[in-house]
Protein backbone atom coordinates (compact mmCIF):
# COMPACT_ATOMS: atom_id res chain seq x y z
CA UNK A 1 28.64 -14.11 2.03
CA UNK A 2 26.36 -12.37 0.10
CA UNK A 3 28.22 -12.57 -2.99
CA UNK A 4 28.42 -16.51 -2.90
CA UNK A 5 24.99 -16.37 -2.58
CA UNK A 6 24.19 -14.64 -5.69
CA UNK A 7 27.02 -16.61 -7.53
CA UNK A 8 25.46 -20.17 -6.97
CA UNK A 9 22.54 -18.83 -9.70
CA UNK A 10 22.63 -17.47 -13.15
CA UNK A 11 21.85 -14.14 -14.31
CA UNK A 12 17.71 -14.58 -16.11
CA UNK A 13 18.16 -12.12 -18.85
CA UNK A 14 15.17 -9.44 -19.86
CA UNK A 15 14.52 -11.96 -23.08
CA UNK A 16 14.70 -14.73 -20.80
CA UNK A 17 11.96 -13.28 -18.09
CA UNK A 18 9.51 -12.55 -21.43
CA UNK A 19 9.89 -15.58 -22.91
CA UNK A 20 9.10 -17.25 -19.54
CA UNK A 21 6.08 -14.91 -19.34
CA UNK A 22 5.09 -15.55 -23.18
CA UNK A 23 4.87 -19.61 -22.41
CA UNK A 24 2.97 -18.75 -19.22
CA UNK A 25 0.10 -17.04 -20.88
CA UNK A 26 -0.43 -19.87 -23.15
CA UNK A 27 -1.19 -18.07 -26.31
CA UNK A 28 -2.68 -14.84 -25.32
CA UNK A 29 -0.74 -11.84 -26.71
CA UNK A 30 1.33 -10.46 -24.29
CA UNK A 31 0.70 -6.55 -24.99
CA UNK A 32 -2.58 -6.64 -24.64
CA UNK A 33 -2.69 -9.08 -21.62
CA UNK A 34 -0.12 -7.68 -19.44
CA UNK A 35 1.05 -4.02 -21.08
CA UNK A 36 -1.41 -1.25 -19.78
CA UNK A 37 -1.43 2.19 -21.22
CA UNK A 38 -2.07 5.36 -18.94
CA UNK A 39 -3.85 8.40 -19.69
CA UNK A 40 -0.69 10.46 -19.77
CA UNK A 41 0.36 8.21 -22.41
CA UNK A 42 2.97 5.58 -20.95
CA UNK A 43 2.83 2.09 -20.83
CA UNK A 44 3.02 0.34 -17.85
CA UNK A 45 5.37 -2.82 -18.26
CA UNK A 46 4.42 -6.50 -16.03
CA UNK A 47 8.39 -6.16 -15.33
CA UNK A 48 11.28 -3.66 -15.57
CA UNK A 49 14.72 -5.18 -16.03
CA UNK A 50 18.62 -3.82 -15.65
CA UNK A 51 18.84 -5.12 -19.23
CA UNK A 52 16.52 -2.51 -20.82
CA UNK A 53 17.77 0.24 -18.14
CA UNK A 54 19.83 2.93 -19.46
CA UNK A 55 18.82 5.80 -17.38
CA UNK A 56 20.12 7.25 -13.82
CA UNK A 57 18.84 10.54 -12.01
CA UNK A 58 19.58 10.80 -8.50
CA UNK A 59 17.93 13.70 -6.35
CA UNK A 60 20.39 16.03 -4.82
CA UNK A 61 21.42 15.11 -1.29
CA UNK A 62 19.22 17.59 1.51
CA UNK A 63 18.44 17.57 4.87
CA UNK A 64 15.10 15.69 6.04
CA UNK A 65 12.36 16.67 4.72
CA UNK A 66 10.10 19.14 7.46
CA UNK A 67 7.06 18.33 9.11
CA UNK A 68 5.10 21.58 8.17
CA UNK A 69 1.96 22.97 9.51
CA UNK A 70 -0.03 25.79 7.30
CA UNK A 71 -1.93 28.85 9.81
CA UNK A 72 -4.37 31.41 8.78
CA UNK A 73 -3.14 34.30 10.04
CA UNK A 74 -6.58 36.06 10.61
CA UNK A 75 -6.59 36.95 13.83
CA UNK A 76 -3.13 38.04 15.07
CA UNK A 77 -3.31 37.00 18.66
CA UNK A 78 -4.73 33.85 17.74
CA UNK A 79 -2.42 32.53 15.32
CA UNK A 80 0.79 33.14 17.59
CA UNK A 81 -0.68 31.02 20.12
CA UNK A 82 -1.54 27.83 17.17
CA UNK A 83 1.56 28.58 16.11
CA UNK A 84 3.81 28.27 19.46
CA UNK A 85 1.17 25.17 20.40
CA UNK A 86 1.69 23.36 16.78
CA UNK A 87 5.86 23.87 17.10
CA UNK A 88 5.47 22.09 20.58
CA UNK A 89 3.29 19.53 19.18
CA UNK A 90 5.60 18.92 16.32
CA UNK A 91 5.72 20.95 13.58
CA UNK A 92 9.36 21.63 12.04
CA UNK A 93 8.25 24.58 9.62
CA UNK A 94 5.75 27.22 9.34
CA UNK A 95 3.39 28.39 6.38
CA UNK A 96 1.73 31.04 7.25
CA UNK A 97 -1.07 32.59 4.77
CA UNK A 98 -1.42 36.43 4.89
CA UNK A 99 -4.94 37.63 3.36
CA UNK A 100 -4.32 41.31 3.40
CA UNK A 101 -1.65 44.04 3.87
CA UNK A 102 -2.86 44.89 7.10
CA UNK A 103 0.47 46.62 9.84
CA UNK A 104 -0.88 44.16 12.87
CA UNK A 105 -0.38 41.43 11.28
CA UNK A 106 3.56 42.46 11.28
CA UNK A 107 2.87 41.62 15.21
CA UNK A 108 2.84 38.05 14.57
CA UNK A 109 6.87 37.73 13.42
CA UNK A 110 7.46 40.21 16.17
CA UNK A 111 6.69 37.44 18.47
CA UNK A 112 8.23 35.07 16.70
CA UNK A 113 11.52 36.94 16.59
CA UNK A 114 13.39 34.59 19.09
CA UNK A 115 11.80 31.39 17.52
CA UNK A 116 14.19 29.53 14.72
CA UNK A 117 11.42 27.68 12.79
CA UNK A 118 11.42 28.78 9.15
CA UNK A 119 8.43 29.92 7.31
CA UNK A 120 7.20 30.20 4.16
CA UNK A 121 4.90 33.14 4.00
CA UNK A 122 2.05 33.20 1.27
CA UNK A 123 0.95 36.88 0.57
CA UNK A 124 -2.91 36.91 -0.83
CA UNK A 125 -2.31 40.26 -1.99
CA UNK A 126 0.10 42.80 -4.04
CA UNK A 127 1.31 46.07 -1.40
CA UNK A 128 4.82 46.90 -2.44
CA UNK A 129 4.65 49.04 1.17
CA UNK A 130 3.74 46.04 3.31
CA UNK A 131 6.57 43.86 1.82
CA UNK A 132 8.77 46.25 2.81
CA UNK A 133 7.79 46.82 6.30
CA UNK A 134 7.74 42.94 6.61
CA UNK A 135 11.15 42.78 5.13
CA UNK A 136 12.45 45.35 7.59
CA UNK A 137 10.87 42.92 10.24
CA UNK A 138 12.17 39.99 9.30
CA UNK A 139 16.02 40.83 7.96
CA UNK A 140 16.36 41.89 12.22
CA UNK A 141 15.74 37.48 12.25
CA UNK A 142 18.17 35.04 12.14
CA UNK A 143 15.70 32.94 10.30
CA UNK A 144 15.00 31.35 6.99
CA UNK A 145 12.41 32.79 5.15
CA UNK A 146 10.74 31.26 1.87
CA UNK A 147 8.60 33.46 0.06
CA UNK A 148 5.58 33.25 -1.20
CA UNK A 149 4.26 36.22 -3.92
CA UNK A 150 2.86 34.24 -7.14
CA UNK A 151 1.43 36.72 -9.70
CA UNK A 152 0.79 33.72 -12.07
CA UNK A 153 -0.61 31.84 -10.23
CA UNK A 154 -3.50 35.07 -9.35
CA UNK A 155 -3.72 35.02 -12.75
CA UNK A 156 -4.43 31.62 -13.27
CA UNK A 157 -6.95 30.82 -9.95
CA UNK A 158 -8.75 33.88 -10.27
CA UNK A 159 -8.96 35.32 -13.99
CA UNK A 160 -6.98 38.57 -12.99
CA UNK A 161 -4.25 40.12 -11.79
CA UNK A 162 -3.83 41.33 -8.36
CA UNK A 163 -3.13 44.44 -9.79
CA UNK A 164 -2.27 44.55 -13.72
CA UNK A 165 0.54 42.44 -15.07
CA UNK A 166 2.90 45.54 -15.28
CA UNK A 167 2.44 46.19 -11.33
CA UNK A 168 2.48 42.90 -10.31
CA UNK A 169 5.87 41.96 -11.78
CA UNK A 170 7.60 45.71 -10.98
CA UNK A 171 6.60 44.69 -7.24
CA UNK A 172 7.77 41.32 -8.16
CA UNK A 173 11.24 42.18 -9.37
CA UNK A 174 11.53 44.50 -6.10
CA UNK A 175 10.83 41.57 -3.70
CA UNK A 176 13.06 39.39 -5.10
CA UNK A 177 16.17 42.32 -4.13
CA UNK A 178 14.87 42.22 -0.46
CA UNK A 179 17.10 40.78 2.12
CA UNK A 180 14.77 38.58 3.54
CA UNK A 181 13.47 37.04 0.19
CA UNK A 182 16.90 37.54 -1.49
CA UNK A 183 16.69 35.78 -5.15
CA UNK A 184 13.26 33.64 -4.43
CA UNK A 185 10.63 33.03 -6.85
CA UNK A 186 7.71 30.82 -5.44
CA UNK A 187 5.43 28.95 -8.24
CA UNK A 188 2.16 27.58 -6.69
CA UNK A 189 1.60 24.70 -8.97
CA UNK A 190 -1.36 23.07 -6.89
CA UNK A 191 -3.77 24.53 -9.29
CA UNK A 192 -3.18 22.34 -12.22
CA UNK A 193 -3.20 19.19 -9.77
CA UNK A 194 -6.47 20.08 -8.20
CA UNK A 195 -8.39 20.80 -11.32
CA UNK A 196 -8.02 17.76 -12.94
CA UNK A 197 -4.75 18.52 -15.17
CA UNK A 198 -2.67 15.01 -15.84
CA UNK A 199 0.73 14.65 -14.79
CA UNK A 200 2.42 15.40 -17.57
CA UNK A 201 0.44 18.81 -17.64
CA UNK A 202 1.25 19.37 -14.46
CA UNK A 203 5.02 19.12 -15.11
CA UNK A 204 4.80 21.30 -18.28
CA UNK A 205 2.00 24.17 -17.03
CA UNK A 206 4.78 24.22 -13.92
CA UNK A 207 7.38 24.59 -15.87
CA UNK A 208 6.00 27.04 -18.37
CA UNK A 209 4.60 28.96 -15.31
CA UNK A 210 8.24 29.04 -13.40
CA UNK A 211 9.67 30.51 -17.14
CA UNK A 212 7.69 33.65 -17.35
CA UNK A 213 9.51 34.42 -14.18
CA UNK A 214 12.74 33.92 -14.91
CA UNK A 215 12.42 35.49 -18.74
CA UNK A 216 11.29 38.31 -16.71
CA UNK A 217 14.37 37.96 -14.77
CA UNK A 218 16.75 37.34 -17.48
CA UNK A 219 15.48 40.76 -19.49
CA UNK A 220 15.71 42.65 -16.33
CA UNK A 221 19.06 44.39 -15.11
CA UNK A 222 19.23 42.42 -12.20
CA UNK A 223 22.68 40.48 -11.70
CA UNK A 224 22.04 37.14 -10.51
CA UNK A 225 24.16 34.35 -9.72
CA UNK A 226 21.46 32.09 -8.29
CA UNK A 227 17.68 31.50 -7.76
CA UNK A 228 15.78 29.92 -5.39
CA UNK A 229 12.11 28.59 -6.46
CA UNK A 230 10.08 27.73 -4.04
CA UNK A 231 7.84 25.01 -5.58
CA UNK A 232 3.79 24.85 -4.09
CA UNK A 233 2.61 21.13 -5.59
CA UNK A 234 -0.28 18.34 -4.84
CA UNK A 235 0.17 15.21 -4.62
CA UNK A 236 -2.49 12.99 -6.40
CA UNK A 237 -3.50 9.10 -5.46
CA UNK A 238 -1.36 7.68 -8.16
CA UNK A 239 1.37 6.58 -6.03
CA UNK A 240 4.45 5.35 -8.00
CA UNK A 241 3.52 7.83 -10.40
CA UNK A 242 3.66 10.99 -8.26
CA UNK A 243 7.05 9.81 -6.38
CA UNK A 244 8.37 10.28 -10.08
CA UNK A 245 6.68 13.68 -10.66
CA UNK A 246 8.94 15.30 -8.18
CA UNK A 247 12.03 13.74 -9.34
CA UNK A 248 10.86 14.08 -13.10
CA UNK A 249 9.95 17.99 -11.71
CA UNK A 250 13.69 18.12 -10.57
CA UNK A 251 15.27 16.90 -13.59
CA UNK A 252 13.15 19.54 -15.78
CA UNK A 253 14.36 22.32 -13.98
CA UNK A 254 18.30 21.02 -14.03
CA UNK A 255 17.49 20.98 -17.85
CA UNK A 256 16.01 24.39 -17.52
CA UNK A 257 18.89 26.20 -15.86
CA UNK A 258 21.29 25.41 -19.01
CA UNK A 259 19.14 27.51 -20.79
CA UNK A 260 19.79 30.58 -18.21
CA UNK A 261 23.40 32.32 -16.75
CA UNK A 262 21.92 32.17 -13.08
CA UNK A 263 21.79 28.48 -11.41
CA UNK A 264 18.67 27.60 -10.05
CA UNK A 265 18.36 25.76 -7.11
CA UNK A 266 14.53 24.35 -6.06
CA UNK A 267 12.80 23.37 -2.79
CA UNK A 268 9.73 21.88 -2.84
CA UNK A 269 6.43 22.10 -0.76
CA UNK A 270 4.42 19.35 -1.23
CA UNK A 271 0.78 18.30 0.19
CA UNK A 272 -2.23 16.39 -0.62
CA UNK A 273 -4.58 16.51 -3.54
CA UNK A 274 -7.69 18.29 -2.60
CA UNK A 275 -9.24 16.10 -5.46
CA UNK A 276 -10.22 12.81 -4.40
CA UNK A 277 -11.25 14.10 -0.92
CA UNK A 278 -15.08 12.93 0.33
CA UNK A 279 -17.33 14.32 2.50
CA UNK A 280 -19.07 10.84 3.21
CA UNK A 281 -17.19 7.73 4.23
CA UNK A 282 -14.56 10.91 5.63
CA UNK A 283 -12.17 8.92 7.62
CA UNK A 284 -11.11 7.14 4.27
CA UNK A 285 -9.23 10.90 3.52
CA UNK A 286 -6.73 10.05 6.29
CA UNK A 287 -5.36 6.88 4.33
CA UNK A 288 -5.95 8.96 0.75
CA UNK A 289 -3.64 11.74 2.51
CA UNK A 290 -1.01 9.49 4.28
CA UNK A 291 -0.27 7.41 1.41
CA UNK A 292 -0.01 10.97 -0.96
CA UNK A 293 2.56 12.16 1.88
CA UNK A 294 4.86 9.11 1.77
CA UNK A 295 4.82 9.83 -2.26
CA UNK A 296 5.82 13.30 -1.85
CA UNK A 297 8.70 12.07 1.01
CA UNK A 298 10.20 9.22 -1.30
CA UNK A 299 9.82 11.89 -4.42
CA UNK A 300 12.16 14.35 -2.53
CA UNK A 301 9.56 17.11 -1.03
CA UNK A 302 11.54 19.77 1.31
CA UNK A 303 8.52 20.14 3.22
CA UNK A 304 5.32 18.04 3.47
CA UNK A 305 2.25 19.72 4.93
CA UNK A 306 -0.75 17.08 5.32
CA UNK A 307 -4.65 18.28 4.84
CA UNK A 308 -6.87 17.45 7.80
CA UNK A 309 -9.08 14.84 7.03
CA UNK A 310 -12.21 17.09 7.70
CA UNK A 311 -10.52 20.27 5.50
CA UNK A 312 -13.58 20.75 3.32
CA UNK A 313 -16.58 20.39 5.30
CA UNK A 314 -15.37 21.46 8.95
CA UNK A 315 -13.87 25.00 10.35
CA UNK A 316 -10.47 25.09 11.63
CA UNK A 317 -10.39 22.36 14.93
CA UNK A 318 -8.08 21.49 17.49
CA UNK A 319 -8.98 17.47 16.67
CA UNK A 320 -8.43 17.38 12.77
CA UNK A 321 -5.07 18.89 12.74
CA UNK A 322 -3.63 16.95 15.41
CA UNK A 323 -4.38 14.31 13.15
CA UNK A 324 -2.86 15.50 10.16
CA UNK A 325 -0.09 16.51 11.91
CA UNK A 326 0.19 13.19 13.99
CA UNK A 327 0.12 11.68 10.39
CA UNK A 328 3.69 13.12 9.24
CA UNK A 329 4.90 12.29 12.82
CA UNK A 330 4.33 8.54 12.41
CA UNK A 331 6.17 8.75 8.92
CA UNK A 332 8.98 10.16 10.22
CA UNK A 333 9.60 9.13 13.89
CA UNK A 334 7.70 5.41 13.88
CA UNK A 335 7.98 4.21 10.15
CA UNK A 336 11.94 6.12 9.59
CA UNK A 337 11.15 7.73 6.78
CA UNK A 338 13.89 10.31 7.15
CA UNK A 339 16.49 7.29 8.04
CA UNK A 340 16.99 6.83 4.50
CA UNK A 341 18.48 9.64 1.69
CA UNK A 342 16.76 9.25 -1.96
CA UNK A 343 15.53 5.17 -0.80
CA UNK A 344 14.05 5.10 -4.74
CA UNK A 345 17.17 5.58 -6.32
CA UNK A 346 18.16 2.90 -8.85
CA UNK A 347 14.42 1.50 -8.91
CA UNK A 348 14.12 0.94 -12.55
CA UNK A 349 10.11 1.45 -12.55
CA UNK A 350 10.16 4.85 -10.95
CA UNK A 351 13.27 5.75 -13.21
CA UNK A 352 11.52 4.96 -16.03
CA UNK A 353 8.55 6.90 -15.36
CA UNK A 354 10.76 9.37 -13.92
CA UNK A 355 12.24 9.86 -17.79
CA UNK A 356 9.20 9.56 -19.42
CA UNK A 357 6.97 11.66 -17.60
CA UNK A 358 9.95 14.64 -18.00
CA UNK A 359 9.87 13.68 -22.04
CA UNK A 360 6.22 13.98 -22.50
CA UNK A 361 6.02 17.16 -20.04
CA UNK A 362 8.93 18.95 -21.90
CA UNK A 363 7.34 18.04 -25.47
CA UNK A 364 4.37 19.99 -23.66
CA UNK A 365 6.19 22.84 -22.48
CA UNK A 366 8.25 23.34 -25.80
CA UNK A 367 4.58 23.55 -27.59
CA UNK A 368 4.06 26.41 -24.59
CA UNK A 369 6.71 28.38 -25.65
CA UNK A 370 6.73 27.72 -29.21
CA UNK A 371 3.21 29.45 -28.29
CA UNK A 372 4.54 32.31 -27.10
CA UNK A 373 4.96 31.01 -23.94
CA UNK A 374 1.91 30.03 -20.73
CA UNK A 375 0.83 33.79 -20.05
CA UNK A 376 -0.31 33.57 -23.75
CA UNK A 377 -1.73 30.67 -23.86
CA UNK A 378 -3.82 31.21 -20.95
CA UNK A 379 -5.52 34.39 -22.47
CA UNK A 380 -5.81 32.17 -25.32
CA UNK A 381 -7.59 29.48 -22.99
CA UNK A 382 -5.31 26.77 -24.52
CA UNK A 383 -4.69 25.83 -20.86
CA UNK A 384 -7.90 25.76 -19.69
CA UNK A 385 -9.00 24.05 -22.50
CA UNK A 386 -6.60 21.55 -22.42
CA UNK A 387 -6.96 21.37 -18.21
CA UNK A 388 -11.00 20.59 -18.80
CA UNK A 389 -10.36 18.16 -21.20
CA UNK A 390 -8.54 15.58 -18.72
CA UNK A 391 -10.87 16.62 -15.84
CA UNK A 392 -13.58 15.49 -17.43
CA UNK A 393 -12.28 12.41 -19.17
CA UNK A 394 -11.55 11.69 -14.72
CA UNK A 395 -14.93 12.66 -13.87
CA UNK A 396 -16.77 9.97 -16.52
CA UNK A 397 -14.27 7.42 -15.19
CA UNK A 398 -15.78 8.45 -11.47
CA UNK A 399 -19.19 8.67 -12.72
CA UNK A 400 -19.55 4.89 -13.92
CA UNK A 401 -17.29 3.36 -11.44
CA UNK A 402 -13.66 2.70 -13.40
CA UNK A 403 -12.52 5.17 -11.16
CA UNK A 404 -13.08 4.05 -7.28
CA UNK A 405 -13.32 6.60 -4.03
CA UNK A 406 -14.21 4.32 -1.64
CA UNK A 407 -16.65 5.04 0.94
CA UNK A 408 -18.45 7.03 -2.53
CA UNK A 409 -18.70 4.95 -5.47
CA UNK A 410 -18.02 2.05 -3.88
CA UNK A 411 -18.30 -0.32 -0.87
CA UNK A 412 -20.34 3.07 0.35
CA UNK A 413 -22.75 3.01 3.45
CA UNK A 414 -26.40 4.68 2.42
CA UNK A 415 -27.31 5.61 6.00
CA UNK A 416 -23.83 7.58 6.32
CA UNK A 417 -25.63 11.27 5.94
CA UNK A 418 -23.60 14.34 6.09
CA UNK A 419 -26.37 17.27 5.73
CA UNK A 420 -26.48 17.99 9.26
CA UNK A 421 -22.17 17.52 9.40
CA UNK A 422 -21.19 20.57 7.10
CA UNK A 423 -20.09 23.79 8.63
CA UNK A 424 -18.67 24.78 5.32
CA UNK A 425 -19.96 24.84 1.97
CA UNK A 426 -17.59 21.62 0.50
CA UNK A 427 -18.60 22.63 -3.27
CA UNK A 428 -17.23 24.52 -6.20
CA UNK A 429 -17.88 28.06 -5.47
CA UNK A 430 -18.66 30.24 -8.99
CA UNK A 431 -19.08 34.24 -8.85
CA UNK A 432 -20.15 36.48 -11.56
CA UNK A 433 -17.50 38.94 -12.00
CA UNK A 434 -15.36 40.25 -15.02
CA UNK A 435 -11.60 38.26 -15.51
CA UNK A 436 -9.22 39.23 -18.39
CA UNK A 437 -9.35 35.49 -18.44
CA UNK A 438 -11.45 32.36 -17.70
CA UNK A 439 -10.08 31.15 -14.49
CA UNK A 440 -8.44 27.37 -13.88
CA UNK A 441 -11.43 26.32 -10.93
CA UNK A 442 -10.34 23.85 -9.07
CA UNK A 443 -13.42 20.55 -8.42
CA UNK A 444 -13.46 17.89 -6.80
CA UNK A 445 -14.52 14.27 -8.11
CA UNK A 446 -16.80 13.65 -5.57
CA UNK A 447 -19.42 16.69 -6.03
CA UNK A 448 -21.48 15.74 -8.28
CA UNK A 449 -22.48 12.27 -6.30
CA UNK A 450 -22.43 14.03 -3.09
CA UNK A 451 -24.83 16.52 -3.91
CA UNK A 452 -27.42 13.77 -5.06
CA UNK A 453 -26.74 11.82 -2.05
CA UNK A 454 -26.97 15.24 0.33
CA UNK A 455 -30.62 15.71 -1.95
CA UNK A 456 -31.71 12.47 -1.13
CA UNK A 457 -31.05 13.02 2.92
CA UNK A 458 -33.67 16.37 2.23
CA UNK A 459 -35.99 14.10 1.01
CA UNK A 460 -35.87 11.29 3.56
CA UNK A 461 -34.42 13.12 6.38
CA UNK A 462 -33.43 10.21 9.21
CA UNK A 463 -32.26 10.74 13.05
CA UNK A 464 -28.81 8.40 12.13
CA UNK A 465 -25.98 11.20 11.77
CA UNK A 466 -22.34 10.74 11.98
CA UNK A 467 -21.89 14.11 13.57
């Protein structure tokens, strides 16, 4: 029935639709009417036609993505209760953040022993003699483990090593060999997301940063047939755009693995920009956050842990991560977003950004190498040069307005005031203290007008709160 349908009306031709367009604008050029060029470089087309389509990249078929919830584990006895209370609530995997190399905290898998959630575990630290112990732990588990130990990415967030770089990657080369985090390298690409980096940098610094790791592997005796890379990435506001930089993320790493005798096989963790969050006008996070989760869903994310709308002004709370959680729970179980496998496949728009993004980001990464590859470059300060050069061309757009955070810039409510609402300090934090190298710092866009706004509130100081 369907095909009778389409057969009662001629095929309209790509030439056909522009000409159509061309005599609808009546004179007025149509490039510079309708054709709008991004910051990464790409131009964004009124229309996208099978006619000028000659590209096809379909994500690999996987499971539903996981509804995952991210725990402190601080206190020991603590976190095993959030954590049994956030798997009953919901939650389908498990990040757990380990600040130090501290023999309780082994006391929190212990409990989990019997429990088949898996976790990704995020060490803060470098102990070759916890890993193990945790490893010993964990192998006793019939449980999937995704590891977490990202020396570049110390590097990169904090100006040094955890160690030195000769430690860090002889403890790294061990942990790979361990049963529990058999052939995993994790690269926490956040950082370049949540510092201002474009899209394209993103791709490339992600890429560059994942091939230290496996250079180191390839020059190492190791035999390996396969890797797994754990990928740690934001998700920014630009919507179509950032369902392509997972795919586009994919496809670089399939061209990647030519270059290398192991195959490499990624899974992605994906979450929210910290970027465009606000401190006033708050509640406008939640639909910031939601609609960055359904990019990173349709883009192919593994797992998708959401940022409580109150992340970067209030402690830890019961109320904000039922929320967040509640968020990916809607997604999934009311609006059946894990009903459909790869439901942007064959879009022509998100294909072609898909293809050019990878382009400009592998141009990018070949000047990396070329450079003698992202570890050099970033005691170089190339990257961080190149990183503060698109944050602050983002910041001037937020300063005068071309770039709108409602609830801040715009449409914002002047008796909102916040100074009496912050129970943590929401702003850049900067320490004096000797790096080997300046640090990527990650800022949000809405500091600098926040501050003036929380100066003004000390000046006029009114009863109206929104606590």
């Amino acid at each position: 029935m369907s095909k009778k349908l389409f057969e009662e009306f001629d095929p309209v031709s790509a030439k056909a639709w522009k000409q159509k367009i061309q005599a609808d604008l009546k004179g007025a050029d149509y490039n510079e009417t309708l054709v709008n060029s991004t910051d990464e470089g790409i131009d964004i087309k009124p229309f996208y036609h099978a006619d000028d389509h000659d590209y096809e990249f379909s994500l690999p078929e996987s499971p539903s993505w996981f509804v995952t919830e991210k725990l402190y584990l601080e206190n020991v006895d603590i976190t095993i209760e959030n954590a049994k209370d956030v798997i009953e609530r919901g939650a389908e995997s498990l990040w757990i953040i380990i600040p130090e190399a501290d023999d309780k905290k082994l006391k929190f898998f212990e409990a989990l022993s019997d429990d088949q959630t898996p976790l990704y575990v995020e060490f803060l630290f470098q102990d070759i003699e916890f890993l193990e112990k945790l490893d010993t732990v964990l192998k006793k588990q019939n449980k999937k483990i995704w590891l977490g130990f990202d020396p570049v990415h110390q590097l990169s967030s904090s100006g040094n090593w955890f160690k030195s770089q000769k430690e860090d990657f002889k403890v790294f080369l061990k942990t790979i060999q361990f049963s529990s985090f058999k052939n995993q390298i994790s690269v926490d690409a956040r950082l370049y997301q949540n510092s201002g980096g474009l899209i394209i940098q993103q791709l490339a610094y992600g890429l560059a940063h994942l091939n230290e790791y496996l250079n180191l592997l390839n020059d190492s005796n190791l035999k390996l047939n396969s890797i797994n890379i754990n990928l740690l990435i934001s998700q920014g506001s630009n919507y179509f755009f950032e369902i392509a930089k997972l795919k586009a993320f994919r496809l670089l790493v399939n061209s990647l693995a030519s270059q290398y005798d192991f195959d490499l096989k990624l899974h992605i963790i994906a979450e929210p920009s910290k970027r465009n969050h606000t401190i006033y006008d708050y509640n406008m996070n939640m639909l910031r956050t939601t609609t960055e989760c359904m990019s990173a869903i349709l883009g192919g994310a593994d797992w998708v842990n959401n940022l409580a709308y109150d992340e970067v002004f209030h402690k830890r709370n019961e109320f904000g991560e039922r929320i967040s959680r509640n968020q990916l729970l809607i997604l999934k179980q009311e609006s059946y977003f894990d009903k459909v496998l790869n439901p942007v496949d064959g879009t022509y728009y998100i294909e072609n950004l898909t293809k050019e993004l990878a382009e400009k980001a592998l141009a990018i990464f070949k000047t990396i190498e070329a450079g003698k590859g992202f570890i050099h470059q970033l005691f170089e300060g190339k990257i961080q040069k190149k990183i503060k050069e698109s944050s602050e061309k983002e910041q001037a757009k937020v300063n005068t307005g071309k770039f709108t955070l409602v609830g801040l810039n715009k449409y914002e409510n002047l008796e909102d005031q916040m100074s009496q609402d912050l129970e943590l300090f929401p702003f850049l934090k900067q320490h004096q203290r000797k790096t080997l190298i300046e640090p990527i710092l990650e800022r949000r866009l809405a500091e600098n007008i926040e501050k003036e706004r929380l100066e003004k509130e000390k000046m006029n100081p009114s009863s109206k709160s929104n606590a």
